[in-house]
N, C-alpha and C. Protein backbone atom coordinates (compact mmCIF):
# COMPACT_ATOMS: atom_id res chain seq x y z
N UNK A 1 -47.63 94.60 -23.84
CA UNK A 1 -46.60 93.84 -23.15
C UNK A 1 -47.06 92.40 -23.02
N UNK A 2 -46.22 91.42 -23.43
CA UNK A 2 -46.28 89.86 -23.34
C UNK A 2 -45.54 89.21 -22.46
N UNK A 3 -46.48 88.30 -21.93
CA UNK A 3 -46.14 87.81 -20.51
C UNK A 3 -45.85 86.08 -20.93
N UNK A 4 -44.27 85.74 -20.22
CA UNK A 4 -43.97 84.89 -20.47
C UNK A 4 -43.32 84.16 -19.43
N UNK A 5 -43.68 82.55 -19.09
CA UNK A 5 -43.46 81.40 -18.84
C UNK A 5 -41.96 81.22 -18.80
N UNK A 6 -40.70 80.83 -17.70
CA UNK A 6 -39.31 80.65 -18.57
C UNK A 6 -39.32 79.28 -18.10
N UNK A 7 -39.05 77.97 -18.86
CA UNK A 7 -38.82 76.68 -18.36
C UNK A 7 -37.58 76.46 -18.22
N UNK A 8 -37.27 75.74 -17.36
CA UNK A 8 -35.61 75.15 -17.36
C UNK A 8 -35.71 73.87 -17.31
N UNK A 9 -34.79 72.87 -18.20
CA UNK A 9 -35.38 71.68 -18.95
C UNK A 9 -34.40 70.87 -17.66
N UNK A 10 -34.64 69.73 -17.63
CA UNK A 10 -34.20 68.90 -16.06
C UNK A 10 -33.05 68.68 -16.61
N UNK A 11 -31.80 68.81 -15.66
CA UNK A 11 -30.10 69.07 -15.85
C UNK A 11 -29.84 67.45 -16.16
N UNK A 12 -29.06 67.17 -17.30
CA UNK A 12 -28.44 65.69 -17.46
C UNK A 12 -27.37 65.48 -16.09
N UNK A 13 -26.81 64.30 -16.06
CA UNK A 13 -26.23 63.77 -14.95
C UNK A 13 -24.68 64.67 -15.57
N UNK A 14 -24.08 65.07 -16.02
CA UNK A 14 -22.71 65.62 -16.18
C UNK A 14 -22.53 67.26 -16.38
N UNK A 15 -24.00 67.41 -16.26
CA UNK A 15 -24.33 69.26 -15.64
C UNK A 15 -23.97 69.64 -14.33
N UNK A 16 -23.60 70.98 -14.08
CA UNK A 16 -23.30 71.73 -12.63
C UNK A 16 -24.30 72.45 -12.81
N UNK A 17 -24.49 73.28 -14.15
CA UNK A 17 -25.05 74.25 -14.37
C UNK A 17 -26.42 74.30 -15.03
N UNK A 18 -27.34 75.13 -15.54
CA UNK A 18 -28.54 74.64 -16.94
C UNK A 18 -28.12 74.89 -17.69
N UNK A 19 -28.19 74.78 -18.81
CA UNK A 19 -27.66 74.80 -19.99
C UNK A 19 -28.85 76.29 -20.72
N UNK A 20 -28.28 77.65 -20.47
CA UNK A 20 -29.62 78.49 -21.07
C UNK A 20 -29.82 78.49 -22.81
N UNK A 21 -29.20 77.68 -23.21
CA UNK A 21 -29.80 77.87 -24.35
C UNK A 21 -30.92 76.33 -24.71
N UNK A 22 -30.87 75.89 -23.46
CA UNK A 22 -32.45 74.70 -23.66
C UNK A 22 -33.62 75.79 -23.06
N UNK A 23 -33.46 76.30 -22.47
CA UNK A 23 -34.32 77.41 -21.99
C UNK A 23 -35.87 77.91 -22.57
N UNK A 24 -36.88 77.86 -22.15
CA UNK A 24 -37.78 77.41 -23.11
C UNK A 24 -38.84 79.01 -22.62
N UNK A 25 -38.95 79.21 -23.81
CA UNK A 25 -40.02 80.80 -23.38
C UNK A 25 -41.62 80.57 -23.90
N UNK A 26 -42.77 80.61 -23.00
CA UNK A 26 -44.03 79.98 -23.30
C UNK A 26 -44.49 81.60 -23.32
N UNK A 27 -45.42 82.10 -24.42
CA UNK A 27 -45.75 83.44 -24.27
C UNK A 27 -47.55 83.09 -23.26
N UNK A 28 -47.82 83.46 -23.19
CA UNK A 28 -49.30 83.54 -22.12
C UNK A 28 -49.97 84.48 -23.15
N UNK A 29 -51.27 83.84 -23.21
CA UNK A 29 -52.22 84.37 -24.00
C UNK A 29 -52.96 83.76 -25.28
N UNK A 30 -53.21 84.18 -25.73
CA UNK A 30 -53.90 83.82 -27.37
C UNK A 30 -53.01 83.01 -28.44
N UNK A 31 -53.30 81.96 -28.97
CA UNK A 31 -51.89 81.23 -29.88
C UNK A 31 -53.06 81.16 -30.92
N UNK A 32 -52.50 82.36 -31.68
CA UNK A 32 -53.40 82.36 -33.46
C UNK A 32 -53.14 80.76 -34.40
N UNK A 33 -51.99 80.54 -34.38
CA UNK A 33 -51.43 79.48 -34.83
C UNK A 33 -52.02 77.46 -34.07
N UNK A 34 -52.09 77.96 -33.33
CA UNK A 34 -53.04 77.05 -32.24
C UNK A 34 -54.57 76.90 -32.66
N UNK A 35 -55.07 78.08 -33.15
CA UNK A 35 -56.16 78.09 -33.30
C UNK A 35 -56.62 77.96 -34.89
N UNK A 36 -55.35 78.41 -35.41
CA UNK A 36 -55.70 77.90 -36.98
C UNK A 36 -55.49 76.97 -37.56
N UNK A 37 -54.45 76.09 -37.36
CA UNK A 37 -54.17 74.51 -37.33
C UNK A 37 -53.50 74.07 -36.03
N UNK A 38 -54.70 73.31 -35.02
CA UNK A 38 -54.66 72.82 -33.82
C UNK A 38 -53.68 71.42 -33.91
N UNK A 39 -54.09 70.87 -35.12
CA UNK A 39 -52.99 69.01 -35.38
C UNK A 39 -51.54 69.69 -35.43
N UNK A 40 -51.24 70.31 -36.60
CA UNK A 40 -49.77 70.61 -36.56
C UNK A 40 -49.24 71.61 -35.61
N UNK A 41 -50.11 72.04 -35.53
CA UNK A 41 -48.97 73.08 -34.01
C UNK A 41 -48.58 72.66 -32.44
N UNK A 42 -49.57 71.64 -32.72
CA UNK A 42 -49.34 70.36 -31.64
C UNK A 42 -47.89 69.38 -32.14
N UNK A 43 -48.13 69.07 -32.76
CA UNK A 43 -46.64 68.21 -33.42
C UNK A 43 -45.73 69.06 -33.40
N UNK A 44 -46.05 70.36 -34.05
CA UNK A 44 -44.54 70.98 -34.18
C UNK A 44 -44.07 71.42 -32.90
N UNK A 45 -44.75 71.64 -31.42
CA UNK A 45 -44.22 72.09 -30.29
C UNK A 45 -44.42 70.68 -29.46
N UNK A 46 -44.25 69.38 -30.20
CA UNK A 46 -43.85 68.28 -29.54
C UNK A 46 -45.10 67.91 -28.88
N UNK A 47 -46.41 68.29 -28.46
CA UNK A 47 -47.46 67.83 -27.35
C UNK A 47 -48.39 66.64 -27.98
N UNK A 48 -47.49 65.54 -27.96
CA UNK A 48 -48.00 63.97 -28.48
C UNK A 48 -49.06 63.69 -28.24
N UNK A 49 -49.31 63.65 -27.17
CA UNK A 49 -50.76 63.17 -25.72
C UNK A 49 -51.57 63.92 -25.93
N UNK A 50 -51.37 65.30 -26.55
CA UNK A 50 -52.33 66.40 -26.71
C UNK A 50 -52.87 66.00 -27.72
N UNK A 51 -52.14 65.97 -28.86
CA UNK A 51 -52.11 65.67 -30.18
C UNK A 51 -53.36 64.38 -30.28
N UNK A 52 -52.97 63.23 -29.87
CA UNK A 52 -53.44 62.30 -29.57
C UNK A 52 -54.51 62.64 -29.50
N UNK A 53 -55.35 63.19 -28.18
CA UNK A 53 -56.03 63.64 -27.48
C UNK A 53 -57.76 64.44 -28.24
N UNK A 54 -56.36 65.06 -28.86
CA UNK A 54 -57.30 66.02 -29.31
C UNK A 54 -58.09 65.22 -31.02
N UNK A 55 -57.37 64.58 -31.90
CA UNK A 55 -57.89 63.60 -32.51
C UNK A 55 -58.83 62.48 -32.18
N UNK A 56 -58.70 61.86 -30.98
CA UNK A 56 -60.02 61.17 -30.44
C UNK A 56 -60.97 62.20 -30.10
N UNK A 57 -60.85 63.35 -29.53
CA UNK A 57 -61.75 64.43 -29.13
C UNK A 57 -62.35 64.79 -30.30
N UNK A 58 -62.10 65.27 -31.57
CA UNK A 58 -62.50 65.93 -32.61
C UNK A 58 -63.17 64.52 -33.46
N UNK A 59 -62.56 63.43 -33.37
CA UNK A 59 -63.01 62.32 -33.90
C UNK A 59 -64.81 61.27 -33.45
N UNK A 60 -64.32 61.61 -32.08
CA UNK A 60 -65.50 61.45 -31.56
C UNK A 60 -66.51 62.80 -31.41
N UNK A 61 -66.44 64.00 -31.37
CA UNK A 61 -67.64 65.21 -31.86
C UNK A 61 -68.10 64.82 -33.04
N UNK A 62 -67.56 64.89 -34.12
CA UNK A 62 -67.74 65.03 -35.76
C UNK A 62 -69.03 63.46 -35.77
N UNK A 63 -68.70 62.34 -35.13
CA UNK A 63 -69.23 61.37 -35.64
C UNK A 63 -70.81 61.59 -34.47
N UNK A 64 -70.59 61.73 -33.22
CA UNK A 64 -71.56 62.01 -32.64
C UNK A 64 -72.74 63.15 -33.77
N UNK A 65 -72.26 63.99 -33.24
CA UNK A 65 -72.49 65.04 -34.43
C UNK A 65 -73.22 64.53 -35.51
N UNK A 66 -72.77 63.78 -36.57
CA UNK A 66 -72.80 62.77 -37.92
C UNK A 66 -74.38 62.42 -37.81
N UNK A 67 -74.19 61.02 -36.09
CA UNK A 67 -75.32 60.37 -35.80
C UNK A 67 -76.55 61.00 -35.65
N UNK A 68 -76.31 62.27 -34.82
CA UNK A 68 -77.58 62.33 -34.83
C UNK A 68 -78.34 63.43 -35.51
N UNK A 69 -77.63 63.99 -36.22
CA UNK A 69 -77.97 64.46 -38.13
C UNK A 69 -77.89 65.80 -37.80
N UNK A 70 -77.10 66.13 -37.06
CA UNK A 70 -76.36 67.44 -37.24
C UNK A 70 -76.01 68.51 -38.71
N UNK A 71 -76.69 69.22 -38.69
CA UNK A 71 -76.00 69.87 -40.27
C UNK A 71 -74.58 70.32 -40.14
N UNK A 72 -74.10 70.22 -40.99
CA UNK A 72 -73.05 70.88 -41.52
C UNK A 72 -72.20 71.87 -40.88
N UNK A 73 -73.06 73.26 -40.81
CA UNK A 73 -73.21 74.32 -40.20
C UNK A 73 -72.90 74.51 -38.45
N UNK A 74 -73.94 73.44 -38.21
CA UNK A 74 -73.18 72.94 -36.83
C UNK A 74 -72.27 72.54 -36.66
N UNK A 75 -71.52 70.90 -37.43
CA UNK A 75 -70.30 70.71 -37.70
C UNK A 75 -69.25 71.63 -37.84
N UNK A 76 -69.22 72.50 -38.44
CA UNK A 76 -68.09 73.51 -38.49
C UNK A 76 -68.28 74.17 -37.75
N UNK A 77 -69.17 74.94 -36.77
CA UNK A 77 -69.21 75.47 -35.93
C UNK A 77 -68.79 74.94 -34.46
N UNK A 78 -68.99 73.61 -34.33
CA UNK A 78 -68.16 72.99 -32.92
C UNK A 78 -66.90 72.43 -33.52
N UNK A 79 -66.46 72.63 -34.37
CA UNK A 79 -65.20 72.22 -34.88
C UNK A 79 -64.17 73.70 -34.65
N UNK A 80 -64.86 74.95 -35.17
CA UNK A 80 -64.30 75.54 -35.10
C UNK A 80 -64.36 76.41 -33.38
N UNK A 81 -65.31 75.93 -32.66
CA UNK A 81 -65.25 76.18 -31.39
C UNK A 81 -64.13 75.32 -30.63
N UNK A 82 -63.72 74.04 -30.70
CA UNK A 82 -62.48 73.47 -30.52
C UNK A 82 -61.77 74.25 -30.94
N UNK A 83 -61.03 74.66 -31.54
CA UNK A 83 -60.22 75.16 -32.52
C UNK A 83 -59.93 76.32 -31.68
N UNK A 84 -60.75 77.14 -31.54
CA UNK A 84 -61.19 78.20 -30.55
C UNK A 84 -60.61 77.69 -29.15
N UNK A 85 -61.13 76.66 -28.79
CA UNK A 85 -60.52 76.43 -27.10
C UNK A 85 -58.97 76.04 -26.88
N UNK A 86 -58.57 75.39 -27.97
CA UNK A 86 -57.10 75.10 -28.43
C UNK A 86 -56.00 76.23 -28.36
N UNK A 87 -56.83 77.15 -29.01
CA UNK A 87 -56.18 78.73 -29.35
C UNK A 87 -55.97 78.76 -27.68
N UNK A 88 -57.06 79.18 -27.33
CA UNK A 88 -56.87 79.90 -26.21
C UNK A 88 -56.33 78.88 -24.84
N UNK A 89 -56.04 77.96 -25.13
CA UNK A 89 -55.42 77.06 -24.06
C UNK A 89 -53.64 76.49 -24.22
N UNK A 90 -53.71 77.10 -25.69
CA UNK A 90 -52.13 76.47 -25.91
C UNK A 90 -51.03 76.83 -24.94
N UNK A 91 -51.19 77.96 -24.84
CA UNK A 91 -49.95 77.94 -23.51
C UNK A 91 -49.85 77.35 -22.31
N UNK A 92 -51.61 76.80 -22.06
CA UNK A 92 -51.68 75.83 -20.94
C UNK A 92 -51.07 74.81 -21.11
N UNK A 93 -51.58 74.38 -22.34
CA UNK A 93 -50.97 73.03 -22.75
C UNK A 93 -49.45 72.24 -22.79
N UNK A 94 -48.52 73.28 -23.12
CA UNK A 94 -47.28 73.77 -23.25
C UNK A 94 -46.72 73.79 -22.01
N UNK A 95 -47.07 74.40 -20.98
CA UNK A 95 -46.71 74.10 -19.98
C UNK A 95 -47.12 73.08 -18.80
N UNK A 96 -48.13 72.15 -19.10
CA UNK A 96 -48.34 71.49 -18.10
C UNK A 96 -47.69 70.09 -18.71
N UNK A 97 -47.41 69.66 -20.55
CA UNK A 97 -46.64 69.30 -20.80
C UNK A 97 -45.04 69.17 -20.61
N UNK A 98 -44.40 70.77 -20.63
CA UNK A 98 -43.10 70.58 -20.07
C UNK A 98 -42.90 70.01 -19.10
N UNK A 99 -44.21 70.52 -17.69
CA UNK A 99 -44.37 70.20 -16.43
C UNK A 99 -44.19 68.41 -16.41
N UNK A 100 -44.59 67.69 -17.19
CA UNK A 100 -44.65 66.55 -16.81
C UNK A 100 -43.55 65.91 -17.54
N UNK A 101 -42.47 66.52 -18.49
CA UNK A 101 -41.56 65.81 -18.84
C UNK A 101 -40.50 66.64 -17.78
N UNK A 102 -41.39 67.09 -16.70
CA UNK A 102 -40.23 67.34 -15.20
C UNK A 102 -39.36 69.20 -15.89
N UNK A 103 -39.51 69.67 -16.95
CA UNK A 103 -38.85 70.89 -16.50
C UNK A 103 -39.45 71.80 -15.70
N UNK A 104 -38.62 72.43 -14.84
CA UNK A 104 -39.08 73.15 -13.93
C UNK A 104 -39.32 75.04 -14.27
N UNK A 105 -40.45 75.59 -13.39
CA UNK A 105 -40.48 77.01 -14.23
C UNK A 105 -39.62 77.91 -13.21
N UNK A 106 -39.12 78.51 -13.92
CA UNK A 106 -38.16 79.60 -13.37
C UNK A 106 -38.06 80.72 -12.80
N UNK A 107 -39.19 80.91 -13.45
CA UNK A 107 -39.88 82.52 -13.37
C UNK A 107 -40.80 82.96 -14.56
N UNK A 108 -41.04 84.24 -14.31
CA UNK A 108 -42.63 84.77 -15.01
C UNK A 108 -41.39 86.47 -15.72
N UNK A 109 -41.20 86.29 -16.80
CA UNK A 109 -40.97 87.64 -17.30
C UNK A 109 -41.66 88.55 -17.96
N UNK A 110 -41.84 89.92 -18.21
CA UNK A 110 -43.14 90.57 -18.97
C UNK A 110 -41.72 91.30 -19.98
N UNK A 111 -42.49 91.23 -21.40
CA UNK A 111 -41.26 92.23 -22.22
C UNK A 111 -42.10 92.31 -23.35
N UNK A 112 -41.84 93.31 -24.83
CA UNK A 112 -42.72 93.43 -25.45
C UNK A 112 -42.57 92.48 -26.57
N UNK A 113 -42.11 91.83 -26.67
CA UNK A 113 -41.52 90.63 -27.46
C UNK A 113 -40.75 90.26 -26.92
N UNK A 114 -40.49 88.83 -27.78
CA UNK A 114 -39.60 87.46 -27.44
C UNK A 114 -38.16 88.11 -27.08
N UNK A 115 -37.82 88.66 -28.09
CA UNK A 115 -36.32 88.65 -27.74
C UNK A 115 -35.98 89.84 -26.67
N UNK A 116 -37.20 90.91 -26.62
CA UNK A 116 -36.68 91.78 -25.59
C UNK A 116 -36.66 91.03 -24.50
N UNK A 117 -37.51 90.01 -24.10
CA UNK A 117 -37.86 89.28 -23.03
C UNK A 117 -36.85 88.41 -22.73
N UNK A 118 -36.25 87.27 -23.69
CA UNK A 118 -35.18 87.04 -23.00
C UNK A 118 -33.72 87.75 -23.01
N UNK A 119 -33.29 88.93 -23.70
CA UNK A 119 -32.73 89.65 -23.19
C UNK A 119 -33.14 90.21 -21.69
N UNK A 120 -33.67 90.62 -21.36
CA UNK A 120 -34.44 91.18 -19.60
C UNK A 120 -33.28 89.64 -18.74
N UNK A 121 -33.96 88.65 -18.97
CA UNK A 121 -33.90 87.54 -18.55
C UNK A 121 -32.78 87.12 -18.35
N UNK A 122 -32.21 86.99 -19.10
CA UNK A 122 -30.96 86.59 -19.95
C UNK A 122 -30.01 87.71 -18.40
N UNK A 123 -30.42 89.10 -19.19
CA UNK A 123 -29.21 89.99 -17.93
C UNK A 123 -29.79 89.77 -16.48
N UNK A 124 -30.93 89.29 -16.14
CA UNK A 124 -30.78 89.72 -14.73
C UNK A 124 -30.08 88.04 -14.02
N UNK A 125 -30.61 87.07 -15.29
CA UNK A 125 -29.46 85.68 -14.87
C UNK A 125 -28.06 86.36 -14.30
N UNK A 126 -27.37 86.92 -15.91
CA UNK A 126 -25.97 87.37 -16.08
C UNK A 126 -25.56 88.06 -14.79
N UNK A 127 -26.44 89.14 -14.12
CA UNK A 127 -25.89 89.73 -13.12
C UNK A 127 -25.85 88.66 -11.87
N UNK A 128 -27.10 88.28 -11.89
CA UNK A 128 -27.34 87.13 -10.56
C UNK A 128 -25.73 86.11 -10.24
N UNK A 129 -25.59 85.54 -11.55
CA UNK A 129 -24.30 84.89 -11.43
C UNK A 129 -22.38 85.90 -11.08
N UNK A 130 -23.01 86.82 -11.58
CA UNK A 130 -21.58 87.61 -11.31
C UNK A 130 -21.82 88.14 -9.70
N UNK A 131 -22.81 88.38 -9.21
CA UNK A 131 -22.87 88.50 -7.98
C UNK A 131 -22.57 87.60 -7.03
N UNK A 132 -23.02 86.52 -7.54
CA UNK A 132 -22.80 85.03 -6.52
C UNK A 132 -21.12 84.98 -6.60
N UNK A 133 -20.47 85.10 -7.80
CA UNK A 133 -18.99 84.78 -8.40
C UNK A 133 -18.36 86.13 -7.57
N UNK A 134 -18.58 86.86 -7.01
CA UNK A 134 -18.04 88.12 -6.87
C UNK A 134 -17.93 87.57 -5.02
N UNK A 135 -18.74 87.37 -4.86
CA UNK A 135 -19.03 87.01 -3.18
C UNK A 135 -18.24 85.80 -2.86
N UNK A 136 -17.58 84.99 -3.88
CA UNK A 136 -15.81 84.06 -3.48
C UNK A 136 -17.12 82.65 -2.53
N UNK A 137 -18.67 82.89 -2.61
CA UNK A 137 -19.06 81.47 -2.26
C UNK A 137 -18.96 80.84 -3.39
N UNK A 138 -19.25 79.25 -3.49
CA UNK A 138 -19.63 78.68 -4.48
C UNK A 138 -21.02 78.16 -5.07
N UNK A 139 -20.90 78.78 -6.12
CA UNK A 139 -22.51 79.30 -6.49
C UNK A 139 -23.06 77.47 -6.84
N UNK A 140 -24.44 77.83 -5.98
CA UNK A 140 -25.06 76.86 -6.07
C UNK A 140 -26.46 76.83 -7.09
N UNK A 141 -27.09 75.83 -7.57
CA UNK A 141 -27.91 75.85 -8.39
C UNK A 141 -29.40 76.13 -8.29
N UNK A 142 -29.59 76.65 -6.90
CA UNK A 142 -30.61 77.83 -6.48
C UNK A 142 -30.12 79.51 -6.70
N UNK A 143 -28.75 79.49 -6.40
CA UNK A 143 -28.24 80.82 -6.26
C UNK A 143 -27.91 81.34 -8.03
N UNK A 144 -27.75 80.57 -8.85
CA UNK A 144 -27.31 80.95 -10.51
C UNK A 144 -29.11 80.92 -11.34
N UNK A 145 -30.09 80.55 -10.36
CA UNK A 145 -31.81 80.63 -10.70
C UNK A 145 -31.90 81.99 -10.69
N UNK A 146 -32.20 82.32 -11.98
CA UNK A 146 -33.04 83.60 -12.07
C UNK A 146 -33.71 84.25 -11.31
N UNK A 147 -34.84 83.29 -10.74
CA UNK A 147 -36.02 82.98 -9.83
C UNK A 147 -35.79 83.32 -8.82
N UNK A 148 -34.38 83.51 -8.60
CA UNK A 148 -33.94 83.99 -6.68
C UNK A 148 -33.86 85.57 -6.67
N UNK A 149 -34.22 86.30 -8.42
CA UNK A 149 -34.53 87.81 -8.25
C UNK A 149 -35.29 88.23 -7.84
N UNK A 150 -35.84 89.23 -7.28
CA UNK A 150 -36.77 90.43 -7.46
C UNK A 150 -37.71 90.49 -8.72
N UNK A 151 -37.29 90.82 -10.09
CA UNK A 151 -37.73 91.15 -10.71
C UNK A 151 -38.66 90.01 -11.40
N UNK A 152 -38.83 88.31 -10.91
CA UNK A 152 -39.26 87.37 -11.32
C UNK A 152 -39.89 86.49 -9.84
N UNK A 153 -41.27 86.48 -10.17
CA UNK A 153 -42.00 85.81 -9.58
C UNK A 153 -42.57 84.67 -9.39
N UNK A 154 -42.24 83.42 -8.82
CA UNK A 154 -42.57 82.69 -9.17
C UNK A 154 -44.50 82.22 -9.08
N UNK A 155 -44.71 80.82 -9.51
CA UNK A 155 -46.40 81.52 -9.66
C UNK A 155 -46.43 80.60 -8.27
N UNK A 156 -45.84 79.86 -7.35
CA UNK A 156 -46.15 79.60 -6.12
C UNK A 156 -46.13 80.86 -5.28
N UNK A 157 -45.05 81.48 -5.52
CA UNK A 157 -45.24 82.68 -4.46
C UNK A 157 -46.64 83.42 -4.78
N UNK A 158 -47.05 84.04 -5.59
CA UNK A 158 -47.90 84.21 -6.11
C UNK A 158 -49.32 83.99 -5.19
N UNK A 159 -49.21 82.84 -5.67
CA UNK A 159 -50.40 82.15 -4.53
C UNK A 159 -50.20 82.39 -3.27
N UNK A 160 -49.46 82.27 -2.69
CA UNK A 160 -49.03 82.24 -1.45
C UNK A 160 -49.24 83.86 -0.83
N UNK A 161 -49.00 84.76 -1.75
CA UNK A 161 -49.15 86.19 -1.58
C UNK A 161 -50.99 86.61 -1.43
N UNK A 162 -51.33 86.10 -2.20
CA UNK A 162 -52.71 86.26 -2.21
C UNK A 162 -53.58 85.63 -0.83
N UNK A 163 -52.99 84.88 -0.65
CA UNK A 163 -53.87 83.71 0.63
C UNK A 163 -53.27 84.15 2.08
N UNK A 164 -52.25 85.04 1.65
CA UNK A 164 -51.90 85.59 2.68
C UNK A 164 -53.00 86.47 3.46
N UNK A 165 -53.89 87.27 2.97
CA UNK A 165 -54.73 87.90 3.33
C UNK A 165 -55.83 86.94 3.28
N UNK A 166 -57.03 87.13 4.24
CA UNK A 166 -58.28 86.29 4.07
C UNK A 166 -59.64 87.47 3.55
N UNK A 167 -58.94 88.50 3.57
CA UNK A 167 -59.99 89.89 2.93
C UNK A 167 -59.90 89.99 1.75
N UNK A 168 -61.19 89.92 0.85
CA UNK A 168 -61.09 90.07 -0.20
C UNK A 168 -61.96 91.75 -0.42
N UNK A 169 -61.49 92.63 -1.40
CA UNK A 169 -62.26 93.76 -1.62
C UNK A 169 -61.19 94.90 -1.27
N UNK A 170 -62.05 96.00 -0.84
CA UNK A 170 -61.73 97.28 -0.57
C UNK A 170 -61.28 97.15 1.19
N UNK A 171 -61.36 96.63 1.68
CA UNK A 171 -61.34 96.45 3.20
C UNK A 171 -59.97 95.94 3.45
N UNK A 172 -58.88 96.53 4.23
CA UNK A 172 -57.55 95.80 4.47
C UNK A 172 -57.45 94.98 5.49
N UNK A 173 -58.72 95.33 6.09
CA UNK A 173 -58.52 94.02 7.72
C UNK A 173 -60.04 93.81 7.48
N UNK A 174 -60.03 92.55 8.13
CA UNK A 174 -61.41 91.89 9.19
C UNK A 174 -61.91 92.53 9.91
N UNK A 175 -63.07 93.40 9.84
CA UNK A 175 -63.69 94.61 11.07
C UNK A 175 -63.42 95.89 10.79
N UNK A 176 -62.60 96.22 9.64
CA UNK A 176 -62.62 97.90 9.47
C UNK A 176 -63.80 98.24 9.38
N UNK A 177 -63.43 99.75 9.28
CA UNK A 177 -64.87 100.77 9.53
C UNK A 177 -65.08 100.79 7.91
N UNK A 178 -66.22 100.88 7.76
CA UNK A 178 -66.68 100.93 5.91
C UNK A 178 -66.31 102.83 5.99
């Protein structure tokens, strides 16, 4: 089961509603494609700054590296250890990017693929809105959020759930009996 990120991209000025087909699904986990060409999979999912980033980063290893007579062997080996951290950070990347071109996250869905996932998504929106439409209020743009289900968590609550308790372990209170 794959665990996924839902973004909702910031509403233009002549929106009521989001528009779900800007709707953006980040899978969590391992990005093979990330890790096998880090330059273009950066371009192709738009992360400029990353992109950027990561070319002065790899630009400046290789020559450090160069100077002080690094073999080869090493060279490809911290090259391909980048490569490696890329993999395994792309979905970070992805989202702290959306995060700063302001879309907001929606919720956290689990499904076994993409499309089962936003199908899940997709219906518990669909019901959320026929419920609000059924109840004769006028649905507001917290109340048509996914995010106001049950079945989607957001990752503030999250936190907030955890810190709720100050016990960490097997112990449910402060002072139980072992």
């Amino acid at each position: 089961m794959a665990v996924y990120t839902v973004h909702e991209p910031p509403m233009k000025a002549e929106q009521s509603q989001p528009d779900p087909e800007r709707f953006v699904f980040v899978r969590d986990g391992f990005s093979f494609w990330a890790f096998l060409l880090p330059p273009l999979w950066m371009l192709w999912h738009r992360l400029w700054l990353m992109f950027l980033g990561y070319v002065i980063v790899a630009t400046a290893l290789q020559v450090a590296l160069n100077l002080i007579g690094a073999s080869a062997g090493v060279m490809l080996a911290v090259g391909a250890l980048l490569s490696l951290l890329i993999g395994f950070e792309g979905a970070t990347l992805r989202r702290f990017t959306l995060a700063r071109r302001r879309w907001t996250n929606v919720g956290i869905v689990v499904g076994d693929d993409l499309e089962s996932t936003e199908r899940r998504f997709y219906d518990a929106w669909a019901a959320n809105d026929r419920a609000t439409n059924a109840s004769l209020h006028r649905p507001s743009r917290a109340a048509s959020s996914p995010a106001a289900l049950p079945v989607f968590q957001r990752p503030q609550e999250a936190s907030r759930a955890s810190s709720a308790s100050d016990v960490i372990g097997l112990f449910p209170e402060p002072g139980a009996p072992r």
